[in-house]
Structures are given as structure tokens and as C-alpha cells.
Protein backbone atom coordinates (compact mmCIF):
# COMPACT_ATOMS: atom_id res chain seq x y z
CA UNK A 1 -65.71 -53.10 26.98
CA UNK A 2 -69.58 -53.74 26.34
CA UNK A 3 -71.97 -55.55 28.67
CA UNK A 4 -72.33 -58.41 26.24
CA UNK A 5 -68.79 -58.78 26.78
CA UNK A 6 -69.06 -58.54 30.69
CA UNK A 7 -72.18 -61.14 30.43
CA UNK A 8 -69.90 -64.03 28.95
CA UNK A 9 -68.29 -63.83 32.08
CA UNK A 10 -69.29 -64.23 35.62
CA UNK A 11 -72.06 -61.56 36.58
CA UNK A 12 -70.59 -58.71 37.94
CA UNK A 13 -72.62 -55.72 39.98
CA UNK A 14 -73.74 -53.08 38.28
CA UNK A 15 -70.94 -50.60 40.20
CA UNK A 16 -68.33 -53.00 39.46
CA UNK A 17 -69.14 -52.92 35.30
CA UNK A 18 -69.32 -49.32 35.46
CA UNK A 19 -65.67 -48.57 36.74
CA UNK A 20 -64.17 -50.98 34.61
CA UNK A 21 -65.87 -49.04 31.88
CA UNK A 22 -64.80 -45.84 33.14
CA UNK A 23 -61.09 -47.38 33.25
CA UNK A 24 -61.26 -48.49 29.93
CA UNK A 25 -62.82 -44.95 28.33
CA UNK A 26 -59.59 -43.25 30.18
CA UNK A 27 -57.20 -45.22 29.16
CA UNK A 28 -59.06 -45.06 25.20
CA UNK A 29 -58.82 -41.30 26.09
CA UNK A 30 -54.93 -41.45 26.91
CA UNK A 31 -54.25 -43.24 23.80
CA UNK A 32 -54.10 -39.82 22.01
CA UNK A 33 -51.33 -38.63 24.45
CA UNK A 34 -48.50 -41.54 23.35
CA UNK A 35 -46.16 -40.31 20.52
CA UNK A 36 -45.39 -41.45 17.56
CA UNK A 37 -42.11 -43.09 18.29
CA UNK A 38 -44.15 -45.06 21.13
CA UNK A 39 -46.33 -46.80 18.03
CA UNK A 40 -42.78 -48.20 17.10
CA UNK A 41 -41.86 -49.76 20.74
CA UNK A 42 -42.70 -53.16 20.64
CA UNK A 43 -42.95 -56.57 22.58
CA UNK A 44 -40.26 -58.06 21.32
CA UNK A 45 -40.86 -61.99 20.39
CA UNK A 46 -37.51 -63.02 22.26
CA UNK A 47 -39.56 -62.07 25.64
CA UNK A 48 -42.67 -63.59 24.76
CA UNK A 49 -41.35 -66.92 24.11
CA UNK A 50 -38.45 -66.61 27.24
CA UNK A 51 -41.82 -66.65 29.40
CA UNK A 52 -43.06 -69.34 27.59
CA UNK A 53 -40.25 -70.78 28.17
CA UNK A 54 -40.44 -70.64 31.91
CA UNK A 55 -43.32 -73.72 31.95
CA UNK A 56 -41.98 -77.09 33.90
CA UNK A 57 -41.40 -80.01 31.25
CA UNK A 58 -40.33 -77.83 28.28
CA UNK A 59 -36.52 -77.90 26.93
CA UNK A 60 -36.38 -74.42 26.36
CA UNK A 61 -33.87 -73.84 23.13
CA UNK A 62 -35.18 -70.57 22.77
CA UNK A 63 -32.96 -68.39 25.53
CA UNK A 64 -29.08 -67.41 25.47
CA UNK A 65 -28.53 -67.53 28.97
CA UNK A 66 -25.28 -67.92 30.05
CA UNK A 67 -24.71 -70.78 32.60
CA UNK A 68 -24.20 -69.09 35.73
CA UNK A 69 -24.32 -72.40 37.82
CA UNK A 70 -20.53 -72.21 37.11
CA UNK A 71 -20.14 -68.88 39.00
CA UNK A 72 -18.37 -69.62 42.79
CA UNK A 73 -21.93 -68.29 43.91
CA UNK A 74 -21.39 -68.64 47.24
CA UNK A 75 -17.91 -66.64 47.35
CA UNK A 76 -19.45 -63.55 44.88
CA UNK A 77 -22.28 -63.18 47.82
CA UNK A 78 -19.87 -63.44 50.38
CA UNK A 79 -18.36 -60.54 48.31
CA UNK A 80 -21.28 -58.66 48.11
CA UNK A 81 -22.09 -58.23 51.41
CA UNK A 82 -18.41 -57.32 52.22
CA UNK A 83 -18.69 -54.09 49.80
CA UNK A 84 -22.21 -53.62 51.48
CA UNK A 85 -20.93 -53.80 55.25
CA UNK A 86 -17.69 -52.07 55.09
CA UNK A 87 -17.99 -50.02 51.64
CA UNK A 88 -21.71 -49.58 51.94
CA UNK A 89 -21.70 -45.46 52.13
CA UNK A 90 -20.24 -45.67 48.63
CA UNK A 91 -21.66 -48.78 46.84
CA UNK A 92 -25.63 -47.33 47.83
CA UNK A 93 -25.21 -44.14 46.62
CA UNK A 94 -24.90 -42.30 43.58
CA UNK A 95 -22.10 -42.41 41.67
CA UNK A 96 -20.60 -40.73 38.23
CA UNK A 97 -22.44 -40.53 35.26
CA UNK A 98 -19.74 -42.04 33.17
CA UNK A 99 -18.62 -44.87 35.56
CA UNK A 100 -16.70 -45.65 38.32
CA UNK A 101 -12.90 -45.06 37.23
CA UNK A 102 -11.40 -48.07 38.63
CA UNK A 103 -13.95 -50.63 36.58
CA UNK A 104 -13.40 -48.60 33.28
CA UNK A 105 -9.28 -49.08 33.59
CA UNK A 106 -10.55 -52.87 33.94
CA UNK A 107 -12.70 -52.86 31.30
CA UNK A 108 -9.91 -51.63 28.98
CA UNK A 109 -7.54 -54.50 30.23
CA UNK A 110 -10.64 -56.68 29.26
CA UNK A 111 -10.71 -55.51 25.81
CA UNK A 112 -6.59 -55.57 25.62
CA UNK A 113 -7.54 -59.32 25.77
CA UNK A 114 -9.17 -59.09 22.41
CA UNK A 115 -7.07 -56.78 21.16
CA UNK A 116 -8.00 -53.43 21.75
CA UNK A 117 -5.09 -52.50 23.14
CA UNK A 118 -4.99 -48.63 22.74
CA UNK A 119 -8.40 -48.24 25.27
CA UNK A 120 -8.25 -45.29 27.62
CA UNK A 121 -10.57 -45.22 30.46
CA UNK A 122 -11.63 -41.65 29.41
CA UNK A 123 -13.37 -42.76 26.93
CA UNK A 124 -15.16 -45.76 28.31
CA UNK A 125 -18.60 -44.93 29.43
CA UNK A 126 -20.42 -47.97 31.57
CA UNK A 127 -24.36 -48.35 30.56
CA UNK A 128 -26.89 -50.83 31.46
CA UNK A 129 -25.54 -53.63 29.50
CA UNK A 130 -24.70 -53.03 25.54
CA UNK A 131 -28.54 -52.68 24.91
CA UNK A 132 -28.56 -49.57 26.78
CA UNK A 133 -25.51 -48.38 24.91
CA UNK A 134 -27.29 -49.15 21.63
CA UNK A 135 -30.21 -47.00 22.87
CA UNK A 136 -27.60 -43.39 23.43
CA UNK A 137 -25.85 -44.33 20.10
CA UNK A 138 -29.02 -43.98 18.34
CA UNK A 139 -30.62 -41.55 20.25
CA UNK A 140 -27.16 -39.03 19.75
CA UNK A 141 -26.83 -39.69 15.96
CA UNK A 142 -29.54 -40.86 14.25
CA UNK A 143 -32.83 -38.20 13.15
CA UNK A 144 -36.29 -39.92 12.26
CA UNK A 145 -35.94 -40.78 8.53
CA UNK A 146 -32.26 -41.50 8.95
CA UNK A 147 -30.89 -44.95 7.75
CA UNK A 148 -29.27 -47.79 9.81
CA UNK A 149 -27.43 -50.19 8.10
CA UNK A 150 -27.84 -54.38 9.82
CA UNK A 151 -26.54 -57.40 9.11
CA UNK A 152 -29.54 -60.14 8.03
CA UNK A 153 -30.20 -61.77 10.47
CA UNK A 154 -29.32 -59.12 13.57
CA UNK A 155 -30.17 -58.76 17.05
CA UNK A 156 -33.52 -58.44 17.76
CA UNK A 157 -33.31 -55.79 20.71
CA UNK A 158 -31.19 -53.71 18.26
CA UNK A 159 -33.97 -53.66 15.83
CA UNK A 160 -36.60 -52.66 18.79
CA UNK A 161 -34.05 -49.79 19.46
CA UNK A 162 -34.17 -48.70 15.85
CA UNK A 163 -37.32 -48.91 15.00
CA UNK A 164 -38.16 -47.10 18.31
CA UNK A 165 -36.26 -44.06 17.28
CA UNK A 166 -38.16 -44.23 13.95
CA UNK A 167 -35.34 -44.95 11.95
CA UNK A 168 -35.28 -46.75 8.21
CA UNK A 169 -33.47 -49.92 8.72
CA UNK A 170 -32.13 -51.39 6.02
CA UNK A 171 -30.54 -54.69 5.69
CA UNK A 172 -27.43 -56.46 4.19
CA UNK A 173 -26.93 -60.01 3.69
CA UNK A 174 -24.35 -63.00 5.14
CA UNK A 175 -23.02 -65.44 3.94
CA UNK A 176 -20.79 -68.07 6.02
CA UNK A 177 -18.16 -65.47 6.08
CA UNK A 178 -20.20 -62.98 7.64
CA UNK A 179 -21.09 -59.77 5.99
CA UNK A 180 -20.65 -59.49 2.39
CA UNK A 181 -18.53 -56.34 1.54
CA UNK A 182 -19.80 -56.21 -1.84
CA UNK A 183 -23.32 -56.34 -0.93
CA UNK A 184 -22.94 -53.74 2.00
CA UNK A 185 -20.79 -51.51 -0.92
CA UNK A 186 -23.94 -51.48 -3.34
CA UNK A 187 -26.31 -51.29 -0.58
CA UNK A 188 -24.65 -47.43 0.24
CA UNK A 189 -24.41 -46.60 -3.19
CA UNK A 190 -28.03 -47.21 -3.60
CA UNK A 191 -29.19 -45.61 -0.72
CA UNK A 192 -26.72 -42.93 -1.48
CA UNK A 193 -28.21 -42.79 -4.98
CA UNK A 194 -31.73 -42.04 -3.17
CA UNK A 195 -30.53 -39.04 -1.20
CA UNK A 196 -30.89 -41.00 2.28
CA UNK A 197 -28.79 -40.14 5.04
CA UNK A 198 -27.07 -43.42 6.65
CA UNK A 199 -25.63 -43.14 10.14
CA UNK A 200 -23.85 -45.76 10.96
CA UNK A 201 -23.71 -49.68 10.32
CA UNK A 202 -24.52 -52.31 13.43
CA UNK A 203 -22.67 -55.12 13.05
CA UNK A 204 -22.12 -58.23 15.30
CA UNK A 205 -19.08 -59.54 13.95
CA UNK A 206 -18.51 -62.11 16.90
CA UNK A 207 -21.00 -65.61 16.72
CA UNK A 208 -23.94 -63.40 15.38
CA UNK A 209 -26.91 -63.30 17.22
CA UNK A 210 -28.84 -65.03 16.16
CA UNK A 211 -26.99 -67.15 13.37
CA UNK A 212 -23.90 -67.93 15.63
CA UNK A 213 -22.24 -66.33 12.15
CA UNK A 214 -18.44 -64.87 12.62
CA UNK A 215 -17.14 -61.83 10.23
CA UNK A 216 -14.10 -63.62 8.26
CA UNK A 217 -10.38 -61.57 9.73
CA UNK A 218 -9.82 -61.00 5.71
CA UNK A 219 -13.59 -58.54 5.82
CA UNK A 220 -13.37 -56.56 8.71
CA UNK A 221 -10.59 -53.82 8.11
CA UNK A 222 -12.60 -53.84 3.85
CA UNK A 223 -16.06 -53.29 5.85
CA UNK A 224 -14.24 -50.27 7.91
CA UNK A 225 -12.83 -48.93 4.93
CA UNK A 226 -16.30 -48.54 2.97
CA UNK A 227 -18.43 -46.99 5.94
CA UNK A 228 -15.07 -44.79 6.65
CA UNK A 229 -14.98 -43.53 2.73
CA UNK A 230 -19.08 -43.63 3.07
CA UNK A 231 -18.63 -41.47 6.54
CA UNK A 232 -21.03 -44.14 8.28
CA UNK A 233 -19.76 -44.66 11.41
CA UNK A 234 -19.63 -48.62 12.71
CA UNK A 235 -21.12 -49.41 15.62
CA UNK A 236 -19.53 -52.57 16.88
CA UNK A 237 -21.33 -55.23 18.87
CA UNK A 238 -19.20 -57.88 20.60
CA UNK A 239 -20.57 -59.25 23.73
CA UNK A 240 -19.80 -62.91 22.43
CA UNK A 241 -15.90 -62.69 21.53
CA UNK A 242 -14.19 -63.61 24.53
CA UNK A 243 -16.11 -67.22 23.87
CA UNK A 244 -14.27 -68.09 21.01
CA UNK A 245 -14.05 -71.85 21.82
CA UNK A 246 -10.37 -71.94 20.17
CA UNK A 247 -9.07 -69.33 22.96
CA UNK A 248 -8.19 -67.48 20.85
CA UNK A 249 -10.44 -64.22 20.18
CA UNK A 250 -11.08 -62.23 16.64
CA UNK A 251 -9.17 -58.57 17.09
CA UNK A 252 -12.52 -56.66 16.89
CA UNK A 253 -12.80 -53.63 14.00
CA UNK A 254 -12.25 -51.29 16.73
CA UNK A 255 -8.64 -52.88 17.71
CA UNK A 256 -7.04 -51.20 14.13
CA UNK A 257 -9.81 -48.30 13.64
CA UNK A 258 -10.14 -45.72 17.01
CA UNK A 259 -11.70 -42.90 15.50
CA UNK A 260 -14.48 -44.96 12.84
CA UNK A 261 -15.69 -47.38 15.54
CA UNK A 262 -18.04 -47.24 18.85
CA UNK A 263 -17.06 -50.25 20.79
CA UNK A 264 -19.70 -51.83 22.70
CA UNK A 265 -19.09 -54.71 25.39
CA UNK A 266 -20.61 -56.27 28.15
CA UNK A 267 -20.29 -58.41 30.91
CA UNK A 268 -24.03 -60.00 30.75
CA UNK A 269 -22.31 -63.09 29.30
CA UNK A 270 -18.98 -63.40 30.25
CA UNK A 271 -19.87 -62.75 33.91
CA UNK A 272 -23.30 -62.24 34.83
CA UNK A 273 -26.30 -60.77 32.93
CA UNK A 274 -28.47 -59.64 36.26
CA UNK A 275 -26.06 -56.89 37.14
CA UNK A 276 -26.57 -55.09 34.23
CA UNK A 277 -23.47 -53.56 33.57
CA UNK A 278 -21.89 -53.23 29.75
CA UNK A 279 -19.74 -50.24 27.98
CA UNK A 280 -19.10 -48.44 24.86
CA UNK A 281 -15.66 -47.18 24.21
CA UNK A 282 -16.25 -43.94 22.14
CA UNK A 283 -14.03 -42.41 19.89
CA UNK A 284 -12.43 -39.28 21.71
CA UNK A 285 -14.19 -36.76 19.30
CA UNK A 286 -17.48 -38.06 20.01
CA UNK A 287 -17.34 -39.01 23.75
CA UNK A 288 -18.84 -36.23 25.33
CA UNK A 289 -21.90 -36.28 23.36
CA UNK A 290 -22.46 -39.90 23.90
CA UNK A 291 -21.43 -39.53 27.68
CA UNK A 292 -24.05 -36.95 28.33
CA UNK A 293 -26.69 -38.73 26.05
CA UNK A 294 -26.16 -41.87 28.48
CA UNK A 295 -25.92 -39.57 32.08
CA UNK A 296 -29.53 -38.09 31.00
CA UNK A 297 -31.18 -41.64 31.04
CA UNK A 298 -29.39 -43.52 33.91
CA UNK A 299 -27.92 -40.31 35.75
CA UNK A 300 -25.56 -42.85 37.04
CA UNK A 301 -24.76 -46.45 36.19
CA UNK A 302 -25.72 -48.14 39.84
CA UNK A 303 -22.06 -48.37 41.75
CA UNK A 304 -22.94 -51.52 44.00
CA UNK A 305 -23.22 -53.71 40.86
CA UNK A 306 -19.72 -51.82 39.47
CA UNK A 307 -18.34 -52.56 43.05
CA UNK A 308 -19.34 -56.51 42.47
CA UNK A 309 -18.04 -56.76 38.87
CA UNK A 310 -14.67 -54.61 40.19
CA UNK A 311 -13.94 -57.24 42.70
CA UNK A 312 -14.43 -59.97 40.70
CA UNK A 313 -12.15 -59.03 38.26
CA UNK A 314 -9.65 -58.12 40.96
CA UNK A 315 -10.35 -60.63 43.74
CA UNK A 316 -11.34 -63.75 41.25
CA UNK A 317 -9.84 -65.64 38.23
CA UNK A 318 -12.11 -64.47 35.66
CA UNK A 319 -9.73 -65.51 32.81
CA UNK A 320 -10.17 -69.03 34.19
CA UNK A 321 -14.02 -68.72 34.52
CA UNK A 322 -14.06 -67.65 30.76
CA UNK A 323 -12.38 -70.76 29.96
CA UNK A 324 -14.55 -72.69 32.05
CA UNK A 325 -17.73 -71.29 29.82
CA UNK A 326 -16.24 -72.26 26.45
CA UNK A 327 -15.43 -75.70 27.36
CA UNK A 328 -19.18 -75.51 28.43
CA UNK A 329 -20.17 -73.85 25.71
CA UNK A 330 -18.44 -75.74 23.02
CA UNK A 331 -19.57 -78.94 24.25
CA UNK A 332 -23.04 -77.96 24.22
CA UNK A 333 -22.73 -76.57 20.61
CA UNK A 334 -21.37 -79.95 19.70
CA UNK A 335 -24.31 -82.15 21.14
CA UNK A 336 -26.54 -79.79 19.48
CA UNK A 337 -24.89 -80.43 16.08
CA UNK A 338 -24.68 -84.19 17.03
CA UNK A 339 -28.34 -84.29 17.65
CA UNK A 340 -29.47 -82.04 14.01
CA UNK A 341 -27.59 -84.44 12.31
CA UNK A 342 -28.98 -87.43 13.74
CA UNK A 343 -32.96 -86.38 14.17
CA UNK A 344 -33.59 -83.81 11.80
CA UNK A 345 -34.96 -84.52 8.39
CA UNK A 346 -33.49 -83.90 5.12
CA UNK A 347 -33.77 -80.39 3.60
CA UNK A 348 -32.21 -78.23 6.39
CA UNK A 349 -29.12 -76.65 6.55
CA UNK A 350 -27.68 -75.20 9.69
CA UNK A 351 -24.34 -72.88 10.79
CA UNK A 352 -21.53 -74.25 12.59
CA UNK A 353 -20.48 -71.37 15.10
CA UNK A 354 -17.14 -70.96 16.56
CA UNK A 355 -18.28 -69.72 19.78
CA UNK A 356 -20.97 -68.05 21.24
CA UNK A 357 -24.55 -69.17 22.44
CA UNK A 358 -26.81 -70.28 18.75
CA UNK A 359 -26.77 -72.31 15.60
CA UNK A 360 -29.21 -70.75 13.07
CA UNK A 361 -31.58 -73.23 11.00
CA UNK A 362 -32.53 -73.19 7.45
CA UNK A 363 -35.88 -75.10 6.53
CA UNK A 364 -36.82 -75.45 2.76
CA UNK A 365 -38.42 -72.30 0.89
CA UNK A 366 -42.01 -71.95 1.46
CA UNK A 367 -41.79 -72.80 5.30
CA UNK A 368 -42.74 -70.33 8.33
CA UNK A 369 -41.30 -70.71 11.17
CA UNK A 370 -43.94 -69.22 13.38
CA UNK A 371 -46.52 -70.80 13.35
CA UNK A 372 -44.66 -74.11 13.68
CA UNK A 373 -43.61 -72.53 17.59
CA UNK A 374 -47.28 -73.57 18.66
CA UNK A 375 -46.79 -76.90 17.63
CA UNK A 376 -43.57 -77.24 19.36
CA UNK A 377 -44.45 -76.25 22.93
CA UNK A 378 -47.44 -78.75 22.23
CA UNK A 379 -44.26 -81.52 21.65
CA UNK A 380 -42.63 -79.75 24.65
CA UNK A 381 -39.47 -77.84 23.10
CA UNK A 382 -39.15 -74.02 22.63
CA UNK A 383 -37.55 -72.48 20.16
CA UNK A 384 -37.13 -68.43 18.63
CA UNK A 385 -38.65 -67.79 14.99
CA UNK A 386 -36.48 -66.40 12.51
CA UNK A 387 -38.90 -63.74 11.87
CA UNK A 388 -37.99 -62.05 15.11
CA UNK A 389 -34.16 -61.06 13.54
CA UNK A 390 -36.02 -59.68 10.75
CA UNK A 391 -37.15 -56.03 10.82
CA UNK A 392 -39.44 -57.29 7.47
CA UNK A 393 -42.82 -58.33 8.05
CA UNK A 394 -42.12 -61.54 5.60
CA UNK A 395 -42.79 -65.00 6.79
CA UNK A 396 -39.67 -66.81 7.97
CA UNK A 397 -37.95 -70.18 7.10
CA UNK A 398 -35.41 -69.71 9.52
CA UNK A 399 -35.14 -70.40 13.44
CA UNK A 400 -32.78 -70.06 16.12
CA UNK A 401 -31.61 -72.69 18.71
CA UNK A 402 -29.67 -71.50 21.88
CA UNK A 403 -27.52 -73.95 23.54
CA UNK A 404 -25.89 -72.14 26.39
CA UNK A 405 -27.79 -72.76 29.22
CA UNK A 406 -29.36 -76.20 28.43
CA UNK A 407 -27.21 -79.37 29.48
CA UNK A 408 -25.91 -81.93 26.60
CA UNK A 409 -28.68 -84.87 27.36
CA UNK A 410 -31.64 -82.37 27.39
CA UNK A 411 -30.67 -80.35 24.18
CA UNK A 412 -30.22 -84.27 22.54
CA UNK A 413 -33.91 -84.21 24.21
CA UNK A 414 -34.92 -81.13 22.48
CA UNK A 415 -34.09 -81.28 19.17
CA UNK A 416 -35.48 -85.06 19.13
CA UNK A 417 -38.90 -83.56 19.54
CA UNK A 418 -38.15 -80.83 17.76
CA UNK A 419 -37.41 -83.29 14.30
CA UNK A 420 -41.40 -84.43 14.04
CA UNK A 421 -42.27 -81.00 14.13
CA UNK A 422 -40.23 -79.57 11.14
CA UNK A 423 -40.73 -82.88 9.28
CA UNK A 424 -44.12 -82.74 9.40
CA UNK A 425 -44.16 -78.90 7.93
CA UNK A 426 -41.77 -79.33 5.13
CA UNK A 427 -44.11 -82.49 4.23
CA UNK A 428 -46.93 -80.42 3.79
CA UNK A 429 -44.85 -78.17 2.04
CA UNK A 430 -43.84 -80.96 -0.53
CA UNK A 431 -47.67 -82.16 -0.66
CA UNK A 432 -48.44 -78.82 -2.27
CA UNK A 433 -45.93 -78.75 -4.87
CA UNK A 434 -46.49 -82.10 -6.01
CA UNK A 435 -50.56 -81.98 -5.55
């Protein structure tokens, strides 16, 4: 900082502009102390628009929240300070690294509700949420230079992970089906071809995020058959697939495949996101690595939140509350499709999910996304650019809508100021092919 740049300001003493330059020449001088890897940690775009998306008067279309104004509030804090008064000594203090025992059996009759029905709860280890389990999974098996195989689009905190461990990321594409077995089966034997070492493939299978995208039942067992003859471990994502709206869940990859599949779940949307609390279910052989990997970071996951979640599964009907979010959820998908078709122009495309929390958009080629997110808080509407799924730095047509948390008549709201905005950039578009 210079004094010209001080001088544009207010006039500050003479004392005062000298420790602000001091501050800035050490923290210039502690620049050379971060490591590599921390050049790859980055805001992620999700966050910067979520506090955007914060501002009174906006439909925000941009977060998947889950809509916890369905949650018997009242009753869970009721709960809460019941483990705190009589089961306080436990809840407050540390607890096991790998998780308390009796949420870990839960979890596993959780995941017998998909299908999973072989789950022991030695081999579940609780994290802070599934992002945290993406973090150990990377940090235990993955060297800088290795290769990470992602679906395109894929979760944008995923990418943040992988790029933070300073591996290659490389992607395979979707089509409505999901992943594209022969795609992901030339996409090894290149990289294979190259000498490059591929870890493991992360796959969302479940209502992508963020394309709302499900894997077809006829792919899944083909996709664990190539990484298994490729020995590329899968690392399964599925914190969406108890919302099927149907009721009637996918069997994950893991359900048919124990010893070729991490299993990672969490209750941020079928429950409540603040507590923090998701799992991976770990293949026997590689549990203890994984465990230990996950007890160095957290030490413990925190046993008051554990306590909350246990009850609730025990004390509550949290099948019924998971029906009560995909009737929710389903008939905010619906208004959203009801409103694209009636307000947006011609030349988009969109996905139809079966559950979940988004509906990814298509604009015409030539179109970015990005900059367009300006003009849209300006009409008073949020959205997330498609460039943030992306671990290329390539401009964007794409862009997700989230309809969880927003109710029917404002996402009919949102989307009708949305229209003008995407109309008006695929005219300019069609001004400068025809000009």
C-alpha cells in the first residue's frame, strides 16, 4: 500500500499509514511461507454467490439448502437440551475418533434403506459431513501428480479438495443417463497409455450436483467393472438418494461391490446440514488407513451433534420426515420446470431430475454464464455459473438452479426475471453471427 493510495481516501495520521504499511510488508513477507498446495485452495464460487445471496429482495436460486422449516424444531431443541442436562458429561467431551458406536449401527440401517445391506459398523467412520470424508480419501490415496477421474459437471467442493491436494483431474462426460461407460473406458486407456497413475473415480450417481443427472441402474455395476479391471477404486457420493421423489431409492454401486467402493453419506440433507455430521463406509482392507487419516484432522467427530442425530433417528420418525422433503422437493422441481417452460426463451435445454435439489441449464454455444450473474442480481435473482462444476478455466454456457429451499410462487418469481436476462445474451449472441 502506497501513500497515493492512502490519499484517495480519508487523511489518515502519519502513525496510522505507517502501521498499516508495516502490516502489509509482513504479511508480503509471509507470503513466501504458504506451500504450494495452499496456491491450489481456493474461494470456491458456490460461497461467493451463497453470500450474495443473503441480500433482502433477491430469489436466491443459487443455494441447495434443504428446507429445514419442516424439522419439529421445537421438539429437536427440547431434545437437545435433554442430552445436555442429563447426558451432558458425555455429549461435551471428547469422544472416539471413528464415531460413536451406537450412530454408526444407525447409519448402516440408513444405508440398508438404499440397499446397502451388508454395512458393518466397523467399518463406518463418521466425518464432518461427506466433504470432510472426500478430504481423508484424497489425502490417504492420492500423491501430487496422481489422476482423479469426475463426472462433467461434478461437485464443486470435490474439485476444491482435488485440486488442493495437487492432483490432475480429469474429466468424463454425461449424458441423460449419467456417466458414459464408453467414454470413462477410453478415458483410462488414454491416460493409461500416458503412464499416469489414476486413483480412483468420484462419481455422484444420485441427482448430480449440479445437473440433478441420475446414473442409469443398467451403468453402474459396467462403471464398477472397468475401474475394478483398471484397479481405480470408486469413490461413491450419495448424499441425495434417499430423495428419490418415486420412494423408491437407486441401490448405490457400493450395495453389490464391498471391497471396490468407499461409500460416502451424509445427513446435511436428509436431516440437517448445521450439525455437520456425514460417513464413509470403507472397505475392510482399507479402513484403518482411512480411519486414522480422518482421527488426525478432527481427533474426534464432536459427540453432542452424534447424540442429536442418534436421538432423532431413535426418538423421531425420520422415515416420515424424508417423505415429507420429497413431496417438498418434487413439487418445487415441478414449478421450476413449469416456470422454464413458460418464461424462458427458445434455445435452452434443461434436465429433468428425479430427485434431489437442481435442474442444470443449457444456453446456446457461444454464451457465458458468468458474466450474465451480474446482470441477474441487478434483475434481483441469483443463480450458480456452470463454470464453477468445471475444474477447466473455459467459459461456460451452462448454469445451475436450486429449488430446495425456495417456495413454488417465488421460484415462478425467479425464473420470470431470470428469462430477460438469458434472452437478452443469446440475442447478442445471434447479432454476431448474423452481423
Amino acid at each position: 500500500m502506497t501513500h497515493e493510495t492512502l490519499d484517495a481516501g480519508p487523511e489518515l495520521p502519519a502513525e496510522a499509514i505507517d502501521a498499516i504499511e508495516r502490516a502489509a510488508t509482513a504479511a508480503h513477507r509471509h507470503e513466501g511461507l504458504f506451500s504450494e498446495r495452499a496456491a491450489n485452495i481456493k474461494q470456491s464460487a458456490v460461497r461467493d454467490v451463497f453470500d450474495i445471496s443473503m441480500r433482502p429482495g433477491l430469489v436466491s436460486l443459487a443455494g441447495g439448502n434443504p428446507y429445514l422449516q419442516s424439522l419439529p424444531l421445537e421438539k429437536l431443541g427440547q431434545t437437545a437440551a435433554r442430552i445436555i442436562a442429563e447426558e451432558g458429561m458425555t455429549a461435551l467431551q471428547y469422544g472416539g475418533g471413528q464415531g460413536t458406536e451406537e450412530l454408526r449401527t444407525q447409519i448402516c440401517e440408513i444405508m440398508a434403506a438404499e440397499g446397502i445391506t451388508d454395512a458393518r459398523p466397523e467399518n463406518v467412520v463418521i466425518t464432518a459431513g461427506s466433504q470432510s470424508a472426500q478430504d481423508v480419501a484424497t489425502k490417504v490415496f492420492c500423491n501430487p501428480g496422481d489422476v482423479v477421474l469426475v463426472e462433467n459437471p461434478t461437485y464443486v467442493g470435490a474439485l476444491n479438495t482435488f485440486e488442493a491436494y495437487q492432483v490432475q483431474v480429469e474429466t468424463v462426460d454425461m449424458d441423460d443417463d449419467g456417466l458414459v461407460p464408453e467414454l470413462l473406458e477410453a478415458k483410462i486407456a488414454e491416460l493409461q497409455a500416458e503412464g499416469k497413475n489414476i486413483k480412483f473415480l468420484y462419481t455422484i450417481p444420485n441427482f448430480n450436483n449440479p445437473s440433478g443427472i441420475t446414473l442409469a441402474p443398467g451403468r453402474r455395476q459396467r462403471i464398477v467393472n472397468i475401474c475394478r479391471n483398471a484397479n481405480i477404486l470408486i469413490l461413491e457420493d450419495n448424499p441425495y438418494g434417499l430423495l428419490r421423489f418415486d420412494g423408491h431409492p437407486l441401490a448405490p454401486m457400493r450395495a453389490a461391490n464391498a471391497h471396490d467402493v468407499i461409500y460416502m453419506g451424509s445427513f446435511s440433507k436428509i436431516f440437517a446440514p448445521g450439525l455437520r455430521i456425514g460417513w464413509a463406509l470403507v472397505p475392510e482392507h482399507l479402513q484403518r488407513r482411512f480411519y486414522l487419516a480422518s482421527e488426525a484432522v478432527t481427533l474426534c467427530p464432536p459427540t453432542l451433534n452424534q447424540m442429536i442425530i442418534s436421538a432423532y433417528l431413535r426418538d423421531y420418525d425420520w422415515r416420515g420426515q424424508i417423505e415429507t422433503y420429497r413431496a417438498l422437493y418434487e413439487e418445487r422441481c415441478n414449478a421450476l420446470l413449469v416456470a422454464l417452460e413458460e418464461h424462458m426463451p427458445s434455445g435452452l435445454s434443461w434436465t429433468r431430475p428425479e430427485g434431489g435439489f437442481f435442474v442444470w441449464v443449457t444456453l446456446p454455444d457461444g454464451v457465458d454464464t458468468y458474466p450474465l450473474l451480474k446482470k441477474a442480481i441487478e434483475a434481483g435473482v441469483v443463480f450458480i455459473p456452470g463454470a464453477a462444476f468445471t475444474h477447466s478455466d473455459e467459459p461456460s454456457n451452462k448454469l445451475r438452479l436450486a429449488f430446495s429451499a425456495v417456495p413454488p410462487e417465488s421460484i415462478a418469481e425467479g425464473v420470470r426475471r431470470l428469462a430477460p436476462v438469458l434472452r437478452g445474451a443469446i440475442d447478442t449472441i445471434n447479432k454476431g453471427v448474423t452481423s
